[in-house]
PDB file of N, CA and C in Angstrom:
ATOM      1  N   UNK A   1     -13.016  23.059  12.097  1.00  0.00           N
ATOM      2  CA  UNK A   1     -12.172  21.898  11.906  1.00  0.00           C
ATOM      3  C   UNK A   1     -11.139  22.228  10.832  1.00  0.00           C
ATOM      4  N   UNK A   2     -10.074  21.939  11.115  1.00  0.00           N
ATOM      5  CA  UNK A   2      -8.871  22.096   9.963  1.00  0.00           C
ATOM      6  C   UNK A   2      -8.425  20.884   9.494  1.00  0.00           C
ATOM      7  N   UNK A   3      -8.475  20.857   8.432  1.00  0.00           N
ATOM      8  CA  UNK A   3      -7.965  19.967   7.683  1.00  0.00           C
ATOM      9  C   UNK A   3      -6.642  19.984   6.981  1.00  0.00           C
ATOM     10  N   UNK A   4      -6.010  19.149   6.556  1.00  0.00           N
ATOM     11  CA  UNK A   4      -4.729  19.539   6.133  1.00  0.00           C
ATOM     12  C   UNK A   4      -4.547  18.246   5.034  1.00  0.00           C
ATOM     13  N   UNK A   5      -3.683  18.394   3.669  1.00  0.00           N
ATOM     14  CA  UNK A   5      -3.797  17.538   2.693  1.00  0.00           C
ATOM     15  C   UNK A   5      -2.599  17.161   2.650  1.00  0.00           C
ATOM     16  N   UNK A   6      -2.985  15.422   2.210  1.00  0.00           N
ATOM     17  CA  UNK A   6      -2.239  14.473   2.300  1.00  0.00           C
ATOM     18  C   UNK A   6      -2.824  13.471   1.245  1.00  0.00           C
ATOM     19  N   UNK A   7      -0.859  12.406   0.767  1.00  0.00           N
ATOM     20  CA  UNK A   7      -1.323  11.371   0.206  1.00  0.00           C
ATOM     21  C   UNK A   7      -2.135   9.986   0.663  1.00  0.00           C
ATOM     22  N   UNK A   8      -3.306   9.287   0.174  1.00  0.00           N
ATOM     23  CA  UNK A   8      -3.011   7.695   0.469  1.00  0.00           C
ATOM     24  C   UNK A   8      -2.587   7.006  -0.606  1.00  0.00           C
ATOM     25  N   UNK A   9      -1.633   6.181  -0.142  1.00  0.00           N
ATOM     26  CA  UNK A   9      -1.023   5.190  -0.644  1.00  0.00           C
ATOM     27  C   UNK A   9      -1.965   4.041  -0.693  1.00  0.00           C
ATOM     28  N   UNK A  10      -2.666   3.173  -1.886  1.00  0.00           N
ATOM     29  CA  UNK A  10      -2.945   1.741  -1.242  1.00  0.00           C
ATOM     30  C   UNK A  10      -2.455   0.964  -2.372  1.00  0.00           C
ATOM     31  N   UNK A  11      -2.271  -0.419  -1.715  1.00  0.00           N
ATOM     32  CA  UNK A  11      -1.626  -1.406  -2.410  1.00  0.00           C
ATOM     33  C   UNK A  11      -1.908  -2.287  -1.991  1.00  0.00           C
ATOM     34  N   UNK A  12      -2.343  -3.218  -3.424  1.00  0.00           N
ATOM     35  CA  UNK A  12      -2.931  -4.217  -2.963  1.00  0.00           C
ATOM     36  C   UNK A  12      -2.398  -5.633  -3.990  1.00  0.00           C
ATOM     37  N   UNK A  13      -2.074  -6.477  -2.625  1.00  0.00           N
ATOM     38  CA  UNK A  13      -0.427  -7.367  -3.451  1.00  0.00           C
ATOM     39  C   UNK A  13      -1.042  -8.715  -2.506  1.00  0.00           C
ATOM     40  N   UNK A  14      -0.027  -9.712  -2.858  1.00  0.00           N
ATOM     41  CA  UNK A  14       0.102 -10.789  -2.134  1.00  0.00           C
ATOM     42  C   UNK A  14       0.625 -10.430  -0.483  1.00  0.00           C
ATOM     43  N   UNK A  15      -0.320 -11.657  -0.071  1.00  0.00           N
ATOM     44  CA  UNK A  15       0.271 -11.175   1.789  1.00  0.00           C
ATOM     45  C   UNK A  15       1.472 -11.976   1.608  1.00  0.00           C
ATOM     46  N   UNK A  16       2.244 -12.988   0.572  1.00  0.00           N
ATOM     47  CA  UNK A  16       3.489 -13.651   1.050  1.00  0.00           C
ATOM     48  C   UNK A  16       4.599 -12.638   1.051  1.00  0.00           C
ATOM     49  N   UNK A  17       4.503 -11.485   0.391  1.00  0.00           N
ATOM     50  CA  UNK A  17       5.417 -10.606   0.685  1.00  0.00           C
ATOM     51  C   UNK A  17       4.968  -9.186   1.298  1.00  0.00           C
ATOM     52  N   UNK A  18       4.090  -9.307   2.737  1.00  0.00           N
ATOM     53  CA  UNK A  18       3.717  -8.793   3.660  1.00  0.00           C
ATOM     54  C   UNK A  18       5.121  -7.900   5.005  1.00  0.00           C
ATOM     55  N   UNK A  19       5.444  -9.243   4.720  1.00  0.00           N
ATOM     56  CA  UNK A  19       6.946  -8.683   5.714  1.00  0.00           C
ATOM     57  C   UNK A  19       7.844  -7.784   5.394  1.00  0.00           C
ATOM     58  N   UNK A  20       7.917  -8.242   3.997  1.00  0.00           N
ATOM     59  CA  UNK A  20       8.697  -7.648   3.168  1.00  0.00           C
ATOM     60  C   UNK A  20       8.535  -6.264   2.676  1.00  0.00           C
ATOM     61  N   UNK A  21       7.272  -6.088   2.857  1.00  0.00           N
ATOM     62  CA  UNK A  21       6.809  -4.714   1.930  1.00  0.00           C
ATOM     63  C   UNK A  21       7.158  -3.444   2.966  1.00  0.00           C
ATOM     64  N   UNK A  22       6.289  -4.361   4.040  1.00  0.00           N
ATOM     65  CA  UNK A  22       6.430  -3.636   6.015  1.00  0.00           C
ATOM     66  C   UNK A  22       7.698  -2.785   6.330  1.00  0.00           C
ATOM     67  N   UNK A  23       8.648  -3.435   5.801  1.00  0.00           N
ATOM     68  CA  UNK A  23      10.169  -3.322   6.110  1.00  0.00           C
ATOM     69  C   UNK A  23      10.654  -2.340   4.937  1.00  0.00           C
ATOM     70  N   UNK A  24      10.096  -2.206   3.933  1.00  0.00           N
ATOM     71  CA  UNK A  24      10.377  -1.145   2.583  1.00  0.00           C
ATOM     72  C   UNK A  24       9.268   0.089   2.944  1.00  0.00           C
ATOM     73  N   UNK A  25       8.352   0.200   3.144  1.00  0.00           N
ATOM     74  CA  UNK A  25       7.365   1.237   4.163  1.00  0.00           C
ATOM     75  C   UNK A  25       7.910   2.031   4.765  1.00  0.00           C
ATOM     76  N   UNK A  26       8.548   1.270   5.841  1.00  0.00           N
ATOM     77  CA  UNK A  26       9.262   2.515   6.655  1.00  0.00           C
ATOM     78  C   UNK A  26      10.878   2.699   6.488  1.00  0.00           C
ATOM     79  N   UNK A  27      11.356   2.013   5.547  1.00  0.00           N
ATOM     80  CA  UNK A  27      13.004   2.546   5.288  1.00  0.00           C
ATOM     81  C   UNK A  27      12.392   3.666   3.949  1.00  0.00           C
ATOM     82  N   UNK A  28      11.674   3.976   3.457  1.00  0.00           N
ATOM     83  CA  UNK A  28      11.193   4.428   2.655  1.00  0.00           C
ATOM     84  C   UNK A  28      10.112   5.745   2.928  1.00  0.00           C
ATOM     85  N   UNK A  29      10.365   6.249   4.339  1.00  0.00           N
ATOM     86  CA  UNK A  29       9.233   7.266   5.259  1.00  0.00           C
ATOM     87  C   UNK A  29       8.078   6.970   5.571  1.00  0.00           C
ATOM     88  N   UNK A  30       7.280   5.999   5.565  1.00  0.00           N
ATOM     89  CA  UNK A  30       5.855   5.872   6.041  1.00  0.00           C
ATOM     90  C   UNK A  30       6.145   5.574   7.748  1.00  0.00           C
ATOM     91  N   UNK A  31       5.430   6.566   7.856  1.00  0.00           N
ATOM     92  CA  UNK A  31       5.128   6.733   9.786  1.00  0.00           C
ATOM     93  C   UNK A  31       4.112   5.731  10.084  1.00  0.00           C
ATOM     94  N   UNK A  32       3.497   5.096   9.034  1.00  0.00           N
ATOM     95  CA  UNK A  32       2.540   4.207   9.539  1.00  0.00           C
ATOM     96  C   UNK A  32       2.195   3.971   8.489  1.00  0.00           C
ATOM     97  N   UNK A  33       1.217   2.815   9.248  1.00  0.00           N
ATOM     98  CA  UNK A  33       0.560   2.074   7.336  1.00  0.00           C
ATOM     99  C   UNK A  33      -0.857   0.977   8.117  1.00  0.00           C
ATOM    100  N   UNK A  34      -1.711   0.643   7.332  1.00  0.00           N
ATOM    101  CA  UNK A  34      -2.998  -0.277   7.779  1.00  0.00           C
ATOM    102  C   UNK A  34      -3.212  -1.514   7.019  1.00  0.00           C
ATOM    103  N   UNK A  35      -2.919  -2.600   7.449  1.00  0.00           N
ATOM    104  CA  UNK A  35      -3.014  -3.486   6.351  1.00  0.00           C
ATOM    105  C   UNK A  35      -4.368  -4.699   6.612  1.00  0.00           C
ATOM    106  N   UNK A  36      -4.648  -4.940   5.606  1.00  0.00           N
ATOM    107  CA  UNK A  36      -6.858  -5.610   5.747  1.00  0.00           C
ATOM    108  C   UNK A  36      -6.048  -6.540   4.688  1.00  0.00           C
ATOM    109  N   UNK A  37      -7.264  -8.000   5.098  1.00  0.00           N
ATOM    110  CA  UNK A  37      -6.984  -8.713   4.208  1.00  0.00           C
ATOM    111  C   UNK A  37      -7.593  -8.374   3.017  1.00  0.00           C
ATOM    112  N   UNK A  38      -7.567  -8.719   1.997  1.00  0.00           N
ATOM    113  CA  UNK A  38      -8.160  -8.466   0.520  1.00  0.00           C
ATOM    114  C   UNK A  38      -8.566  -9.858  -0.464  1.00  0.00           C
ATOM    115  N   UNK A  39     -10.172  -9.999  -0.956  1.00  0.00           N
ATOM    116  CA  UNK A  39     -10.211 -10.701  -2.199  1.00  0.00           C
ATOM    117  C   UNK A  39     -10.753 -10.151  -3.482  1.00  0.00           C
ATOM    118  N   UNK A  40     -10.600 -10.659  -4.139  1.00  0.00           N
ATOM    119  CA  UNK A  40     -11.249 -10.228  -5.508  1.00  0.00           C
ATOM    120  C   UNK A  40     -10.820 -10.263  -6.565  1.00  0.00           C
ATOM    121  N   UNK A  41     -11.507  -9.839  -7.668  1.00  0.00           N
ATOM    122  CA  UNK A  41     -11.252 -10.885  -9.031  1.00  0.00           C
ATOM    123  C   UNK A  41     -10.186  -9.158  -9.971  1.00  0.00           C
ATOM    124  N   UNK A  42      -9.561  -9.851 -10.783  1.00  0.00           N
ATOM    125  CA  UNK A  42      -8.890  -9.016 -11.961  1.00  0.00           C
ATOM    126  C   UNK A  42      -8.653  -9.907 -13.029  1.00  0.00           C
ATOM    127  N   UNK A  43      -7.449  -9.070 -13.528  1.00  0.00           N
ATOM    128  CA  UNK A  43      -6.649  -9.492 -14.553  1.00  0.00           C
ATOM    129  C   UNK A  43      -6.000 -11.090 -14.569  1.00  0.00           C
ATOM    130  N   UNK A  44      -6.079 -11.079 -13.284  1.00  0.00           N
ATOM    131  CA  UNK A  44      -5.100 -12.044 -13.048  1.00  0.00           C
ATOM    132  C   UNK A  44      -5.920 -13.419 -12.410  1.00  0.00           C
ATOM    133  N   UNK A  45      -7.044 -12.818 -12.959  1.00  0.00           N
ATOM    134  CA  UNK A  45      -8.465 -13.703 -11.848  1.00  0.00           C
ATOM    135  C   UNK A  45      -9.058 -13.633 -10.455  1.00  0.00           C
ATOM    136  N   UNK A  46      -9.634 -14.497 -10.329  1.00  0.00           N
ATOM    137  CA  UNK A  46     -10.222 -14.340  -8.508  1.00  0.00           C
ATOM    138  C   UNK A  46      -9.072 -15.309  -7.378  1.00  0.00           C
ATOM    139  N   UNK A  47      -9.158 -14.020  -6.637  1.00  0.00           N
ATOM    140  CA  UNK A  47      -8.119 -14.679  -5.563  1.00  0.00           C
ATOM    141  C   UNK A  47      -8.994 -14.360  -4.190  1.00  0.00           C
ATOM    142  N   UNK A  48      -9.458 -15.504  -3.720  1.00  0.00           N
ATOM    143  CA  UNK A  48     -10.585 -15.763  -2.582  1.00  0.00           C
ATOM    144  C   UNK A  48     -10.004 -15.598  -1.476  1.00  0.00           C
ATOM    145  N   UNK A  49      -8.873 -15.621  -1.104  1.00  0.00           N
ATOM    146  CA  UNK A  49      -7.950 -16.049  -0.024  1.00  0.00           C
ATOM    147  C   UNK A  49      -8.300 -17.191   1.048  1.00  0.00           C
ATOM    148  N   UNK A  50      -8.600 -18.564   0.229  1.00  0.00           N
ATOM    149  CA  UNK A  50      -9.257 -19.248   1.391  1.00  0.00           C
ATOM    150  C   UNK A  50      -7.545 -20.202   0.852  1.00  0.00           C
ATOM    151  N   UNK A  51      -6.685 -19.971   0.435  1.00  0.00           N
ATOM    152  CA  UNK A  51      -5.287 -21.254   0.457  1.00  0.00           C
ATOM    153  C   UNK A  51      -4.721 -19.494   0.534  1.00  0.00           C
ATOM    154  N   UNK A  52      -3.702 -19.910   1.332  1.00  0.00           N
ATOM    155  CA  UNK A  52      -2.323 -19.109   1.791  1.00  0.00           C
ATOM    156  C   UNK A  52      -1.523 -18.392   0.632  1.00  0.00           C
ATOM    157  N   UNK A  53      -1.617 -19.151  -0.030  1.00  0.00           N
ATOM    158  CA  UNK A  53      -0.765 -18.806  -1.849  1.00  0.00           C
ATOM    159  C   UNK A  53      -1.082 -17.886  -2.495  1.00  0.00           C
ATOM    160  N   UNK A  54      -2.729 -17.984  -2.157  1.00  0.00           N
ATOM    161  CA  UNK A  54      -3.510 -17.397  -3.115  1.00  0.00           C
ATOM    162  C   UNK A  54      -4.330 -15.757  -2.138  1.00  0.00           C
ATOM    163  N   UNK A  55      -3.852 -15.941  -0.748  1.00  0.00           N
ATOM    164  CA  UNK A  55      -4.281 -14.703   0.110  1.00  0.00           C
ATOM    165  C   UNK A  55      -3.755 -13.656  -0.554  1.00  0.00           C
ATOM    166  N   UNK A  56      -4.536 -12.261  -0.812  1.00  0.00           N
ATOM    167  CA  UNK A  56      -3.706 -10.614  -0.897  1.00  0.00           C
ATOM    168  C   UNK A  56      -4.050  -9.595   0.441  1.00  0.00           C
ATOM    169  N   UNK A  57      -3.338  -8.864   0.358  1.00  0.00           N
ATOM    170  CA  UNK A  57      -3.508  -7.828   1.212  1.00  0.00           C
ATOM    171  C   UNK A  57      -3.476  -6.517   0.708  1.00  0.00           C
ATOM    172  N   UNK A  58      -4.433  -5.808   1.353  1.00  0.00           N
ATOM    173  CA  UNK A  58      -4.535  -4.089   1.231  1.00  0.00           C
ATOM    174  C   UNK A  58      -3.702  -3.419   1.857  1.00  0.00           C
ATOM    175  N   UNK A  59      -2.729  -2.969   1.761  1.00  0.00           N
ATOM    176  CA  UNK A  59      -1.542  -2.189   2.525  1.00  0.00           C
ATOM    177  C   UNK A  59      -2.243  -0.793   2.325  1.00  0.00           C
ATOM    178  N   UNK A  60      -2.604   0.623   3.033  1.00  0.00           N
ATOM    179  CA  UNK A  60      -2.748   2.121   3.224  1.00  0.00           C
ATOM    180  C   UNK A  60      -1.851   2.516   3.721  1.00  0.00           C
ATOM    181  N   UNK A  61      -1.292   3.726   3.309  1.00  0.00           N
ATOM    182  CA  UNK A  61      -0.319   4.714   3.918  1.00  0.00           C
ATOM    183  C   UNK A  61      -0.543   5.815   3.501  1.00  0.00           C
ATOM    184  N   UNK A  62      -0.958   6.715   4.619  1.00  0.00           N
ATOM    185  CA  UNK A  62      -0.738   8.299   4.464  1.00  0.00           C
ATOM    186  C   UNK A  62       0.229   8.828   4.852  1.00  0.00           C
ATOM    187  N   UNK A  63       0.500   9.634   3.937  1.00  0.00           N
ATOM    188  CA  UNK A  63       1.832  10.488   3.870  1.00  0.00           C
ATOM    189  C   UNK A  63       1.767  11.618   2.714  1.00  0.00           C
ATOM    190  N   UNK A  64       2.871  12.443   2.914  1.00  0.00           N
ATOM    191  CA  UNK A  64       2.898  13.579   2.004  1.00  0.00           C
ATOM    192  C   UNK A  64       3.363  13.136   0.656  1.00  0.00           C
ATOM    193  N   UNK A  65       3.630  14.018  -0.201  1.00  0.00           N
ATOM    194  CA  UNK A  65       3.635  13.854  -1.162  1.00  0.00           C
ATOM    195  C   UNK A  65       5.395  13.338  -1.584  1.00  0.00           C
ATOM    196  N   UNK A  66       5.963  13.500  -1.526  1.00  0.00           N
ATOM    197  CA  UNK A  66       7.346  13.036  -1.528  1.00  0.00           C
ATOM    198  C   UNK A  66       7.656  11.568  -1.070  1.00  0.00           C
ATOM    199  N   UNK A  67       6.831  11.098  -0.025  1.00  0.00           N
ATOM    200  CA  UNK A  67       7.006   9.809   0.087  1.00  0.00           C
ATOM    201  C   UNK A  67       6.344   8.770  -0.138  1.00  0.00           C
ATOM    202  N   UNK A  68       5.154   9.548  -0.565  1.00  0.00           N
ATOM    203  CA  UNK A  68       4.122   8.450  -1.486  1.00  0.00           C
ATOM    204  C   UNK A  68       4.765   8.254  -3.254  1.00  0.00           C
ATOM    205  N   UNK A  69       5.425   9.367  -3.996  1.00  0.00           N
ATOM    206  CA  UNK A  69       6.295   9.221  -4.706  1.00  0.00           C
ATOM    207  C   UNK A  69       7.516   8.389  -4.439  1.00  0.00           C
ATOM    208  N   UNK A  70       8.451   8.222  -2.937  1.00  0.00           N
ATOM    209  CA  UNK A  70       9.108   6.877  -2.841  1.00  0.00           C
ATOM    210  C   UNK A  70       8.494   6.147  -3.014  1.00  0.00           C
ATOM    211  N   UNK A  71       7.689   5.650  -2.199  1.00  0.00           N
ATOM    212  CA  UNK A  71       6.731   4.348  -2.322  1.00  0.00           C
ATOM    213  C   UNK A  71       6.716   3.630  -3.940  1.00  0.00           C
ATOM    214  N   UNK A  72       5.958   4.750  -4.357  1.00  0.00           N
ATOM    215  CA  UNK A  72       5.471   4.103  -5.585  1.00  0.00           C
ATOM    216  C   UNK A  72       6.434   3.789  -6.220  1.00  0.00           C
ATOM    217  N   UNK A  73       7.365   4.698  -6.699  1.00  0.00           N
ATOM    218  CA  UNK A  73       8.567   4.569  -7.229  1.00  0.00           C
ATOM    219  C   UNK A  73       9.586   3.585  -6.885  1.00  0.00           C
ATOM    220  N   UNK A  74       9.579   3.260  -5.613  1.00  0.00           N
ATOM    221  CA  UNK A  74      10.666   1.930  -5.182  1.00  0.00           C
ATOM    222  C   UNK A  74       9.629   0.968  -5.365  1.00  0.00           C
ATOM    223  N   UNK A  75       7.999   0.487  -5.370  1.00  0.00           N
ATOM    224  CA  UNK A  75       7.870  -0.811  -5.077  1.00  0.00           C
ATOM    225  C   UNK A  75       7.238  -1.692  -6.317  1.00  0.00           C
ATOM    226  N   UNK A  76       6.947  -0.387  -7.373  1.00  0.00           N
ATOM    227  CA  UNK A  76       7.153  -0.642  -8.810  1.00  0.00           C
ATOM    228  C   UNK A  76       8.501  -0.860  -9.322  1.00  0.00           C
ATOM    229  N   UNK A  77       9.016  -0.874  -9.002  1.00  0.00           N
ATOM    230  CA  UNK A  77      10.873  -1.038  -9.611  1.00  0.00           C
ATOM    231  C   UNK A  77      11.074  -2.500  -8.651  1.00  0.00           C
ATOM    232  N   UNK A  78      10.784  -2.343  -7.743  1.00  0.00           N
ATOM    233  CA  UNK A  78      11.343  -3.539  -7.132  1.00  0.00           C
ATOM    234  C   UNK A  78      10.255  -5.336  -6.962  1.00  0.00           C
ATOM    235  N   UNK A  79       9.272  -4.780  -7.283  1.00  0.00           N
ATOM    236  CA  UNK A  79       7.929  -6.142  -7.055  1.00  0.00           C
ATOM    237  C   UNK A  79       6.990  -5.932  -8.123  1.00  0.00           C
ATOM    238  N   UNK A  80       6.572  -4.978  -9.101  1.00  0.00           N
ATOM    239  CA  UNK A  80       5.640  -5.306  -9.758  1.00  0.00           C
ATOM    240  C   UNK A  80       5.904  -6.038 -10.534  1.00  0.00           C
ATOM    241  N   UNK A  81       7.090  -6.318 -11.446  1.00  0.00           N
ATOM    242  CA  UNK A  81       6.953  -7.694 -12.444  1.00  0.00           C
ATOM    243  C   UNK A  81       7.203  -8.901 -11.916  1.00  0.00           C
ATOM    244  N   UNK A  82       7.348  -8.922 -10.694  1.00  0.00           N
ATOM    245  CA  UNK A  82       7.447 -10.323 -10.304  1.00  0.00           C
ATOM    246  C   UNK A  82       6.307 -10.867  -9.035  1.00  0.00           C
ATOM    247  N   UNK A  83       5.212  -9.672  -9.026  1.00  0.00           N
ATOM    248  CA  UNK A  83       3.967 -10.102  -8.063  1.00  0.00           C
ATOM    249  C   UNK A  83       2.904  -9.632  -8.285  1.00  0.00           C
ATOM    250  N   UNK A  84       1.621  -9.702  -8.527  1.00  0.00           N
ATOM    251  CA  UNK A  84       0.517  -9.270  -8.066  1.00  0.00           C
ATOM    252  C   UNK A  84       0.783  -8.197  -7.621  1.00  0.00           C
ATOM    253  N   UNK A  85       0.196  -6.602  -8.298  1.00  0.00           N
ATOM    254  CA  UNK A  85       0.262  -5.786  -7.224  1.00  0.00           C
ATOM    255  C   UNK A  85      -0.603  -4.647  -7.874  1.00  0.00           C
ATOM    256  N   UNK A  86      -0.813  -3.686  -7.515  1.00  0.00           N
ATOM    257  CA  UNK A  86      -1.685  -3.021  -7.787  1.00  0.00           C
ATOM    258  C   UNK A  86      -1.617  -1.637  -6.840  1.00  0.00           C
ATOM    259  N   UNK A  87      -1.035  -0.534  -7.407  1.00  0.00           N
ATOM    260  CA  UNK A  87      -1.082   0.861  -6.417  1.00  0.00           C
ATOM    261  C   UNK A  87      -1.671   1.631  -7.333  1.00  0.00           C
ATOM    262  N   UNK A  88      -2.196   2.309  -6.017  1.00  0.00           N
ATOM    263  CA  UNK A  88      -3.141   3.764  -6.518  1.00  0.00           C
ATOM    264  C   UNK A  88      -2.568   4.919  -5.492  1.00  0.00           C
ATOM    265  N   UNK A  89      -3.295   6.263  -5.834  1.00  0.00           N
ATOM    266  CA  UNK A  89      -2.882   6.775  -4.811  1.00  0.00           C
ATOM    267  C   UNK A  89      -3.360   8.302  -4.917  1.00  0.00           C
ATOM    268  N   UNK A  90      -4.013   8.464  -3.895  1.00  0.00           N
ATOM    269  CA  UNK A  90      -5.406   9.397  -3.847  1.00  0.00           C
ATOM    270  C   UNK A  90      -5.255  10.853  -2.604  1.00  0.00           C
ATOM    271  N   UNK A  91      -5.955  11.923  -3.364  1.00  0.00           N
ATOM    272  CA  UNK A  91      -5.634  12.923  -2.589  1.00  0.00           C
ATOM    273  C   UNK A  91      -7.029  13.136  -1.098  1.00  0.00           C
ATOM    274  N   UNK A  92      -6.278  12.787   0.015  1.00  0.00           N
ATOM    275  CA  UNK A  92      -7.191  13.364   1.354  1.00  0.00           C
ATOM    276  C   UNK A  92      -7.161  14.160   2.101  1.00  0.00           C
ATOM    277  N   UNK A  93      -7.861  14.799   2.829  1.00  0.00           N
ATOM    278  CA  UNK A  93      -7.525  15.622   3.923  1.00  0.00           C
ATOM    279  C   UNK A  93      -7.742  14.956   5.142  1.00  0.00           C
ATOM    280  N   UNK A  94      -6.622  15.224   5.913  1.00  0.00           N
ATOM    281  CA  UNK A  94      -6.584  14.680   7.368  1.00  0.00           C
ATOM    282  C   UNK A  94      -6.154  16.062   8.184  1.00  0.00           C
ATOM    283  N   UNK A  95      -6.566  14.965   9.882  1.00  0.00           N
ATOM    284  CA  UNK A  95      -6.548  16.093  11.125  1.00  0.00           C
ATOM    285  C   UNK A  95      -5.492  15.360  11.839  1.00  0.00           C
ATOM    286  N   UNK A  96      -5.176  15.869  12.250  1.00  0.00           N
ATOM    287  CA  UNK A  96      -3.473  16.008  12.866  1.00  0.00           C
ATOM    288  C   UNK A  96      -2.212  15.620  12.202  1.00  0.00           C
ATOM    289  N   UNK A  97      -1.917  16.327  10.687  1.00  0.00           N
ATOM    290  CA  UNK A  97      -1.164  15.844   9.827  1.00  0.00           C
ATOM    291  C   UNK A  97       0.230  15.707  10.597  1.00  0.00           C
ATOM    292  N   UNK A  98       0.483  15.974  11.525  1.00  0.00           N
ATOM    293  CA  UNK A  98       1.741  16.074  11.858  1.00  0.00           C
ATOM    294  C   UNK A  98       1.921  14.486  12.285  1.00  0.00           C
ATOM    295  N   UNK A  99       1.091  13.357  12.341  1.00  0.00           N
ATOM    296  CA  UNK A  99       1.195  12.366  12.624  1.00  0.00           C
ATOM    297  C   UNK A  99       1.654  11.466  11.238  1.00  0.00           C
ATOM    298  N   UNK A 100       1.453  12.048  10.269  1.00  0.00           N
ATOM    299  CA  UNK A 100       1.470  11.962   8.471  1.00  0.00           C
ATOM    300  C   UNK A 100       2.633  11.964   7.431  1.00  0.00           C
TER     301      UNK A 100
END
């Protein structure tokens, strides 16, 4: 089996700017992305997602290393002081990177 290394992207933000993020993803190189709903408690407290306001979402994207550096770099400049958000971003190996 060959493996081949790659970034994940995850981020985990409000779903009200779901559309929005979708649309910065791929003007920004992500060939794809997985998005799960998300609850749980922080800094900022517990967000249950049972009212709309208060829903987050887990956004994933694998990609190489250059565009997980866009990512981060455009969606910290453009949404972290004004939302909930939270990126990490972790080294994997995947099989058929050319999809990546």
């Amino acid at each position: 089996m060959e493996l081949t290394n790659r970034k994940l992207v995850t981020i985990v933000t409000e779903a009200a700017i779901e559309d929005t993020l979708v649309l910065e993803l791929e003007q920004l190189g992500a060939r794809g992305y997985t998005i799960t709903d998300a609850r749980g408690k922080g800094s900022g407290g517990k967000r249950d997602a049972t009212w709309g306001p208060q829903a987050n979402i887990r956004l994933e994207v694998l990609c190489d290393v250059a565009t997980a550096d866009a990512i981060c770099t455009a969606l910290r400049e453009r949404y972290s002081d004004n939302y909930a958000m939270v990126m990490y971003v972790s080294d994997v190996d995947v099989m058929r990177p050319l999809k990546f």
